[in-house]
N, C-alpha and C. Protein backbone atom coordinates (compact mmCIF):
# COMPACT_ATOMS: atom_id res chain seq x y z
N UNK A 1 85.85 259.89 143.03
CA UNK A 1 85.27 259.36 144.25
C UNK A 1 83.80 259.74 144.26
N UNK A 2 83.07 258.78 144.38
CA UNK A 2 81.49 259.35 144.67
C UNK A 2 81.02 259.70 145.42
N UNK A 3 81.93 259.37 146.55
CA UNK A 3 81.42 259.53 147.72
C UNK A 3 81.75 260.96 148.18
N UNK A 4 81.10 261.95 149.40
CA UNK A 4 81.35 263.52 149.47
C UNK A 4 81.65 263.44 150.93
N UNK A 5 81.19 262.68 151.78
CA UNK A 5 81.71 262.33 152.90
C UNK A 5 81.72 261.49 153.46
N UNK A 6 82.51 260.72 154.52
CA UNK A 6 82.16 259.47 154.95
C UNK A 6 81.30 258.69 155.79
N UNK A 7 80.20 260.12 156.14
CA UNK A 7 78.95 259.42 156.35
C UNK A 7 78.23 258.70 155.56
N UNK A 8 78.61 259.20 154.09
CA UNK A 8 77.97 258.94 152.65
C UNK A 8 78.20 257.32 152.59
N UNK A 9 79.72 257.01 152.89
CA UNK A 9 80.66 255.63 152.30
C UNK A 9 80.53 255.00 153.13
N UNK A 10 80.09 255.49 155.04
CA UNK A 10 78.92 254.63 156.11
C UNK A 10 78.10 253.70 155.99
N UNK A 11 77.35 254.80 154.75
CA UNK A 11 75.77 254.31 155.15
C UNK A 11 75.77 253.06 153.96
N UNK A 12 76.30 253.24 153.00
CA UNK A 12 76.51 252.62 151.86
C UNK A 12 77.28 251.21 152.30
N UNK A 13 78.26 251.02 152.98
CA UNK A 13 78.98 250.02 153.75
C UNK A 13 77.69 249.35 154.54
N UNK A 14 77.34 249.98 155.84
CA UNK A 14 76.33 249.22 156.52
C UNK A 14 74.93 248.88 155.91
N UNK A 15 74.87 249.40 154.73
CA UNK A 15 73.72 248.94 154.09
C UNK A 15 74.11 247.33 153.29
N UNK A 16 74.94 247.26 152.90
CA UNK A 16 75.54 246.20 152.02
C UNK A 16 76.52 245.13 152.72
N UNK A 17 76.79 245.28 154.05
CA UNK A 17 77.87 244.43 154.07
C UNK A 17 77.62 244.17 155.83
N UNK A 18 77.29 242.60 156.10
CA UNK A 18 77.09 242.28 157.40
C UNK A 18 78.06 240.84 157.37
N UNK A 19 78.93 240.99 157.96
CA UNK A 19 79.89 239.64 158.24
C UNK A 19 80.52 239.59 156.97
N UNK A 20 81.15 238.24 156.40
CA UNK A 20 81.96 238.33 154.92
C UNK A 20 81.52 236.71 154.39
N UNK A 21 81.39 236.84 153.06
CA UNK A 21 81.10 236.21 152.27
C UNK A 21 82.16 234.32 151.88
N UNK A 22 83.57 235.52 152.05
CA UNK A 22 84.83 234.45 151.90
C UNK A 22 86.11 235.91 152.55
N UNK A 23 86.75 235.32 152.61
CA UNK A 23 87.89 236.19 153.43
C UNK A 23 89.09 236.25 151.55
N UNK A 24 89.54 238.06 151.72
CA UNK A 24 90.10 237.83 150.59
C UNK A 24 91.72 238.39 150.89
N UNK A 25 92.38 238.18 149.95
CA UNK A 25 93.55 238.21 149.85
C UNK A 25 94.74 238.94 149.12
N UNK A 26 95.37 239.15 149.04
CA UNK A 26 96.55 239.90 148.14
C UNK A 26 97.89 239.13 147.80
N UNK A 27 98.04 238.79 146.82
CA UNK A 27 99.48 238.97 146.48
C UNK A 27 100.74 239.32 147.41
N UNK A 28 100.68 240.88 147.20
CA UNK A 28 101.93 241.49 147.47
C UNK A 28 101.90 240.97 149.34
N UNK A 29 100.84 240.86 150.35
CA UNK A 29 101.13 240.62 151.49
C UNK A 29 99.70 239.29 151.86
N UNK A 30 100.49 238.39 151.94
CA UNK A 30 98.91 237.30 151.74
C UNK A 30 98.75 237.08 152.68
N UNK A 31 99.57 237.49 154.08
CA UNK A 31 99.15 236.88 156.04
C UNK A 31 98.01 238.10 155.97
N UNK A 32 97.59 238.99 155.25
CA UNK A 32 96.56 239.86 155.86
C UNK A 32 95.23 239.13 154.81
N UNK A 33 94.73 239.39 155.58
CA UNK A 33 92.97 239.00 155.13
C UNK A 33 92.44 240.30 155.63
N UNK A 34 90.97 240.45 154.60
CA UNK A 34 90.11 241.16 154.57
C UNK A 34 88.95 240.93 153.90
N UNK A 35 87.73 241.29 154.27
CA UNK A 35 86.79 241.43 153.86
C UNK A 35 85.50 241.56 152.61
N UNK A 36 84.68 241.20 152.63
CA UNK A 36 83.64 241.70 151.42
C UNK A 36 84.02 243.01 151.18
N UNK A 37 83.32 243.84 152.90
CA UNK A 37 83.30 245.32 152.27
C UNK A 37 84.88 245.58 152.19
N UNK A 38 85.91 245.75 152.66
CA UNK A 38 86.97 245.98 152.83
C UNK A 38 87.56 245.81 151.25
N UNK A 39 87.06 244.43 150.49
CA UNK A 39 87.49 244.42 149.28
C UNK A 39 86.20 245.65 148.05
N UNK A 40 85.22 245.47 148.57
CA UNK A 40 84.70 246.72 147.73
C UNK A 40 85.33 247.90 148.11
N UNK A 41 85.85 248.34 149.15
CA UNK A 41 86.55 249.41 149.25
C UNK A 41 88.13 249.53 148.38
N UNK A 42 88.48 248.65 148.48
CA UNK A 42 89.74 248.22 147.20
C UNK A 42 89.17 248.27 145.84
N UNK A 43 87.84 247.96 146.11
CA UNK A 43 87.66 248.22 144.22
C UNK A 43 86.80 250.02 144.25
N UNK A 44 86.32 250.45 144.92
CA UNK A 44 85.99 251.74 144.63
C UNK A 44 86.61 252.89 145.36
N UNK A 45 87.87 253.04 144.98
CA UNK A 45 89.11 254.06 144.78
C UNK A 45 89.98 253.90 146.07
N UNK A 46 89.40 253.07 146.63
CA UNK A 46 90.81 253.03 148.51
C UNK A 46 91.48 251.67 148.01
N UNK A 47 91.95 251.27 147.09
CA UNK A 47 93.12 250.30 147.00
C UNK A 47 94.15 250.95 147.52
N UNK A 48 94.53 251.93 147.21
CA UNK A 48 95.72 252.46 148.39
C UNK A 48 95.60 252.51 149.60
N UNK A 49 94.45 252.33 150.22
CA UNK A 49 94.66 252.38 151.65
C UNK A 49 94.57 250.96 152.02
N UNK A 50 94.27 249.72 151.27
CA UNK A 50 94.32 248.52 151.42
C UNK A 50 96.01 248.46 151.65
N UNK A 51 96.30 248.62 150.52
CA UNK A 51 97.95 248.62 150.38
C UNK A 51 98.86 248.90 151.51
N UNK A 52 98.55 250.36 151.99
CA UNK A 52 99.19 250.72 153.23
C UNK A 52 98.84 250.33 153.72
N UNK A 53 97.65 249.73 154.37
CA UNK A 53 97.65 248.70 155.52
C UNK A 53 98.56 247.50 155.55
N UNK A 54 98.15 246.91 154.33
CA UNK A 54 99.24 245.79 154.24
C UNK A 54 100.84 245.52 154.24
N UNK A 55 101.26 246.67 153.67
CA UNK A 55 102.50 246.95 153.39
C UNK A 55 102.99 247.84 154.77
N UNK A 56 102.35 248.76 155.88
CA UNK A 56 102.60 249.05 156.93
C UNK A 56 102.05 249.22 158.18
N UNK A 57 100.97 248.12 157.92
CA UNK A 57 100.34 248.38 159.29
C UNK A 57 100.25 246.63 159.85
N UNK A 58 99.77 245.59 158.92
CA UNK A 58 99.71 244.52 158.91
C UNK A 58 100.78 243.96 160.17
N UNK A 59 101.93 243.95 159.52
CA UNK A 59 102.73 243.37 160.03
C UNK A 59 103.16 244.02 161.97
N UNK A 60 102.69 245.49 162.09
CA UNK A 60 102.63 245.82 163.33
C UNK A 60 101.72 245.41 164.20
N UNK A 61 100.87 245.57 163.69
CA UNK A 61 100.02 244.55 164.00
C UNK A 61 99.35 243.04 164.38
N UNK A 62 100.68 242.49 163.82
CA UNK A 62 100.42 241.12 164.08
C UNK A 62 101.02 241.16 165.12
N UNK A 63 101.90 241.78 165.59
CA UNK A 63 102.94 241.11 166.80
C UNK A 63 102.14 241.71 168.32
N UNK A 64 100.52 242.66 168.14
CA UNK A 64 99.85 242.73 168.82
C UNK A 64 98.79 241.95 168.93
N UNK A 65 98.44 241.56 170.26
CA UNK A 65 97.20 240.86 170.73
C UNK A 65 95.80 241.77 170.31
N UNK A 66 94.46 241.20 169.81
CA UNK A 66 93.16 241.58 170.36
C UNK A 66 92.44 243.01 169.35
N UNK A 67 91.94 243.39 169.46
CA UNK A 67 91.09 244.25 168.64
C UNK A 67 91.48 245.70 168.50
N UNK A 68 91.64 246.38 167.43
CA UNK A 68 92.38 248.10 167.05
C UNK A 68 91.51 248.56 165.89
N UNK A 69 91.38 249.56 165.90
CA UNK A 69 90.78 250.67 165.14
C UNK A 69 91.68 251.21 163.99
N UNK A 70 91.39 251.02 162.92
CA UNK A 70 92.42 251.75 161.79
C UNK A 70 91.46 252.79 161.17
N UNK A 71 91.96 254.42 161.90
CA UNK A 71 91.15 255.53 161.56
C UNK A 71 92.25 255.92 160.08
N UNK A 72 91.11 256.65 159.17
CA UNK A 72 91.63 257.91 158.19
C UNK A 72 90.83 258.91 158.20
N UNK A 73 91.32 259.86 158.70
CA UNK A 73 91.16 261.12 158.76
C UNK A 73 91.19 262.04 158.03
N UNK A 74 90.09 262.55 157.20
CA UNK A 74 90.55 263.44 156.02
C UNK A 74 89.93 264.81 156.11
N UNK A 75 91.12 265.91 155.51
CA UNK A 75 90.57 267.26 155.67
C UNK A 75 91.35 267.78 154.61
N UNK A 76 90.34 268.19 153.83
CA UNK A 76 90.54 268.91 152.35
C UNK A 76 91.29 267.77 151.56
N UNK A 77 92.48 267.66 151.03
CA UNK A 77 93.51 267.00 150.35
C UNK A 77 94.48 266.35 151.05
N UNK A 78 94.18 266.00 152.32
CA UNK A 78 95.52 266.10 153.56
C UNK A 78 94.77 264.78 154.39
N UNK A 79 95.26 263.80 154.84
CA UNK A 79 94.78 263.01 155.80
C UNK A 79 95.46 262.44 156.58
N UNK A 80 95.15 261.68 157.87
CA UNK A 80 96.12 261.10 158.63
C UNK A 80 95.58 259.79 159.17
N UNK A 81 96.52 258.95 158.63
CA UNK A 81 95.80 257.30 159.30
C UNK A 81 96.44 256.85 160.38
N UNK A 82 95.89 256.45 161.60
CA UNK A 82 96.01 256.12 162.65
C UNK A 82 95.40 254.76 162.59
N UNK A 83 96.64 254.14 164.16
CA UNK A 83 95.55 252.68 164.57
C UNK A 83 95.68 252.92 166.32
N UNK A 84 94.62 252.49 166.74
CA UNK A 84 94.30 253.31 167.88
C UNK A 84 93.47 251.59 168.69
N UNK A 85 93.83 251.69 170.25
CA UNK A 85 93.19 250.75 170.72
C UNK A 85 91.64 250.70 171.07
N UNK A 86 91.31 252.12 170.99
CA UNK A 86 89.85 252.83 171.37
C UNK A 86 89.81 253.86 170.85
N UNK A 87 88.52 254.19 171.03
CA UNK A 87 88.07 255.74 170.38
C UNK A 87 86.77 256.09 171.54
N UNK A 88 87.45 257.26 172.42
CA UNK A 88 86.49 257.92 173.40
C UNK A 88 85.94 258.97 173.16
N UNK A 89 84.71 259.23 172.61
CA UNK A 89 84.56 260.25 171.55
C UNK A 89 84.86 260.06 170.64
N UNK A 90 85.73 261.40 170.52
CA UNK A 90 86.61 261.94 168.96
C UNK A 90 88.16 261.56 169.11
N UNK A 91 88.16 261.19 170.45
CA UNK A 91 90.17 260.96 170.95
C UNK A 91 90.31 259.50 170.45
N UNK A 92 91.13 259.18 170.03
CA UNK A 92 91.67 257.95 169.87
C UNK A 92 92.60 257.55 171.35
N UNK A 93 92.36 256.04 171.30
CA UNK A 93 93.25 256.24 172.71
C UNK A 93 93.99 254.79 172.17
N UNK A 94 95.57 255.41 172.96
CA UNK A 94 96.72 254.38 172.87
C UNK A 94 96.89 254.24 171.38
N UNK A 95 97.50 255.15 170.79
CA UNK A 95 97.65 255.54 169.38
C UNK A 95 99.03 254.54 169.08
N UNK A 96 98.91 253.74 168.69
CA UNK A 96 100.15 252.70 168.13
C UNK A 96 101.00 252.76 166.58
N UNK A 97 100.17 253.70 165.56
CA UNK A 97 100.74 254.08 164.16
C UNK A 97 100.13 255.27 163.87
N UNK A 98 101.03 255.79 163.19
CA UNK A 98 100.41 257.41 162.92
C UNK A 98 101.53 257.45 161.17
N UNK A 99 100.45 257.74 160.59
CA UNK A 99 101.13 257.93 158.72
C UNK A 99 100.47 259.39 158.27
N UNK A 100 101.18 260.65 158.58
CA UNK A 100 100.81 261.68 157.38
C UNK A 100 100.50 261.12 155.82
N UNK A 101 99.26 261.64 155.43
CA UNK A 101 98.65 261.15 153.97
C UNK A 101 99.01 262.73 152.97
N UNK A 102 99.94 262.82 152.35
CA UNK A 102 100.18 264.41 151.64
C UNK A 102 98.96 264.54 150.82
N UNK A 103 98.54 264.08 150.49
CA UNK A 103 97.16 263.98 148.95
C UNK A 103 96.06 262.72 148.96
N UNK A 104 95.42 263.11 149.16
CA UNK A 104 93.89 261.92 149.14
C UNK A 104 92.68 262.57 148.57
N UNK A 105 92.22 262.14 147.05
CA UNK A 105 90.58 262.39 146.98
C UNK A 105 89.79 261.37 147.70
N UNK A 106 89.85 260.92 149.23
CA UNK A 106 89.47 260.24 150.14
C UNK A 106 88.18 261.45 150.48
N UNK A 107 86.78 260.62 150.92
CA UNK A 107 85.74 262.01 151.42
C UNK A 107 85.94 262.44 152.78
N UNK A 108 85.62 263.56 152.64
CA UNK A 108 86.02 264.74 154.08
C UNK A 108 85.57 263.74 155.40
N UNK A 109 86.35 263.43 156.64
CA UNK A 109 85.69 262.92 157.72
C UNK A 109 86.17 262.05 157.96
N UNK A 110 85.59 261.29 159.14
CA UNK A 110 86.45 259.55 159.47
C UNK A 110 86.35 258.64 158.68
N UNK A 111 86.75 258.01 158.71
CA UNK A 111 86.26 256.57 157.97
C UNK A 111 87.27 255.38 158.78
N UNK A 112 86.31 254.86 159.39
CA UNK A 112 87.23 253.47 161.10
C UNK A 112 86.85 252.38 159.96
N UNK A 113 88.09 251.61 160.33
CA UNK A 113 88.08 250.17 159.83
C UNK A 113 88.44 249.70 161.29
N UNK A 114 88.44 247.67 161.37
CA UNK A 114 88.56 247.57 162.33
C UNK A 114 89.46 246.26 161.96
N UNK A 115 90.64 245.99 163.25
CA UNK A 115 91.46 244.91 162.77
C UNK A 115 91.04 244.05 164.26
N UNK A 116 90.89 242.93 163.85
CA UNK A 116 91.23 241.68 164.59
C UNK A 116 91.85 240.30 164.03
N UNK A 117 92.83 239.76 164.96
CA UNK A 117 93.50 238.35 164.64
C UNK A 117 93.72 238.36 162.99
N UNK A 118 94.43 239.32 162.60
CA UNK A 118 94.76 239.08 161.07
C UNK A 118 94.13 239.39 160.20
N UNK A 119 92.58 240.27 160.51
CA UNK A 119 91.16 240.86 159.47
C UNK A 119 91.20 241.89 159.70
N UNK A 120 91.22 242.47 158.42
CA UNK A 120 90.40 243.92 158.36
C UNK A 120 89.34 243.69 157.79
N UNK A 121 88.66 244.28 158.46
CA UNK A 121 86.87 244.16 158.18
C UNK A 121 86.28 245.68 158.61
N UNK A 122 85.23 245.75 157.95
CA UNK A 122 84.21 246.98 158.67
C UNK A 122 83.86 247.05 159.41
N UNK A 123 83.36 248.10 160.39
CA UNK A 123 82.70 247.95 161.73
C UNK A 123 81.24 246.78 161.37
N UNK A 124 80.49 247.40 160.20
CA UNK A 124 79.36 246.89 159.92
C UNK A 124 79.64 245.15 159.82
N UNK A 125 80.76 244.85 159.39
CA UNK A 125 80.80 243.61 159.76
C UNK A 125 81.78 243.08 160.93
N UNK A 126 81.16 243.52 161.78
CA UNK A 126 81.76 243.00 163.06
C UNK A 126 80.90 241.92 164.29
């Protein structure tokens, strides 16, 4: 991972990625769409967290209305991904999925994705 924290994989995201180019796709779950950056994040080491979205968050998601937050939370080797309707502060509010992560070289800190109507996209492209 190159990245050391996710202010690092921030700034690098909002530097490179405003709206999306073409909306992309997967195989294994093709009702989810995502993003430019969302797919550079699939190609530089978070394909697993593409995956788990798709494979367990996607589909909870669809059967909700309107805009959610998909946090990962990482501390040391240990992380926890949440999808949350808001974020007040540091609280997430109306926490709707919660996945213990046992092992992630994911960088130390938040890193928010954001879902609407069937997209995961970056904040930066919102």
């Amino acid at each position: 991972m190159k990245w050391k924290t996710t202010d690092e994989l921030d700034a690098e995201l909002h530097a490179g990625f405003y709206g999306t180019s073409i909306y992309h796709y997967n195989r294994l779950y093709p009702r989810m769409k995502y993003t430019d950056g969302i797919q550079f994040l699939a190609a530089n080491g978070f394909a697993w967290l593409i995956d788990k979205i798709g494979t367990e968050i996607h589909d909870r998601l669809s059967m909700c209305q309107g805009f959610h937050i998909i946090v990962l939370d990482t501390k040391g080797s240990k992380a926890t991904l949440q999808v949350c309707d808001d974020i007040d502060g540091d609280k997430l509010v109306n926490v709707l999925y919660t996945a213990k992560i046992s092992f992630t070289d994911a960088p130390q800190g938040r890193l928010k994705l954001y879902w609407q109507d069937g997209v995961c996209f970056c904040p930066s492209e919102y």
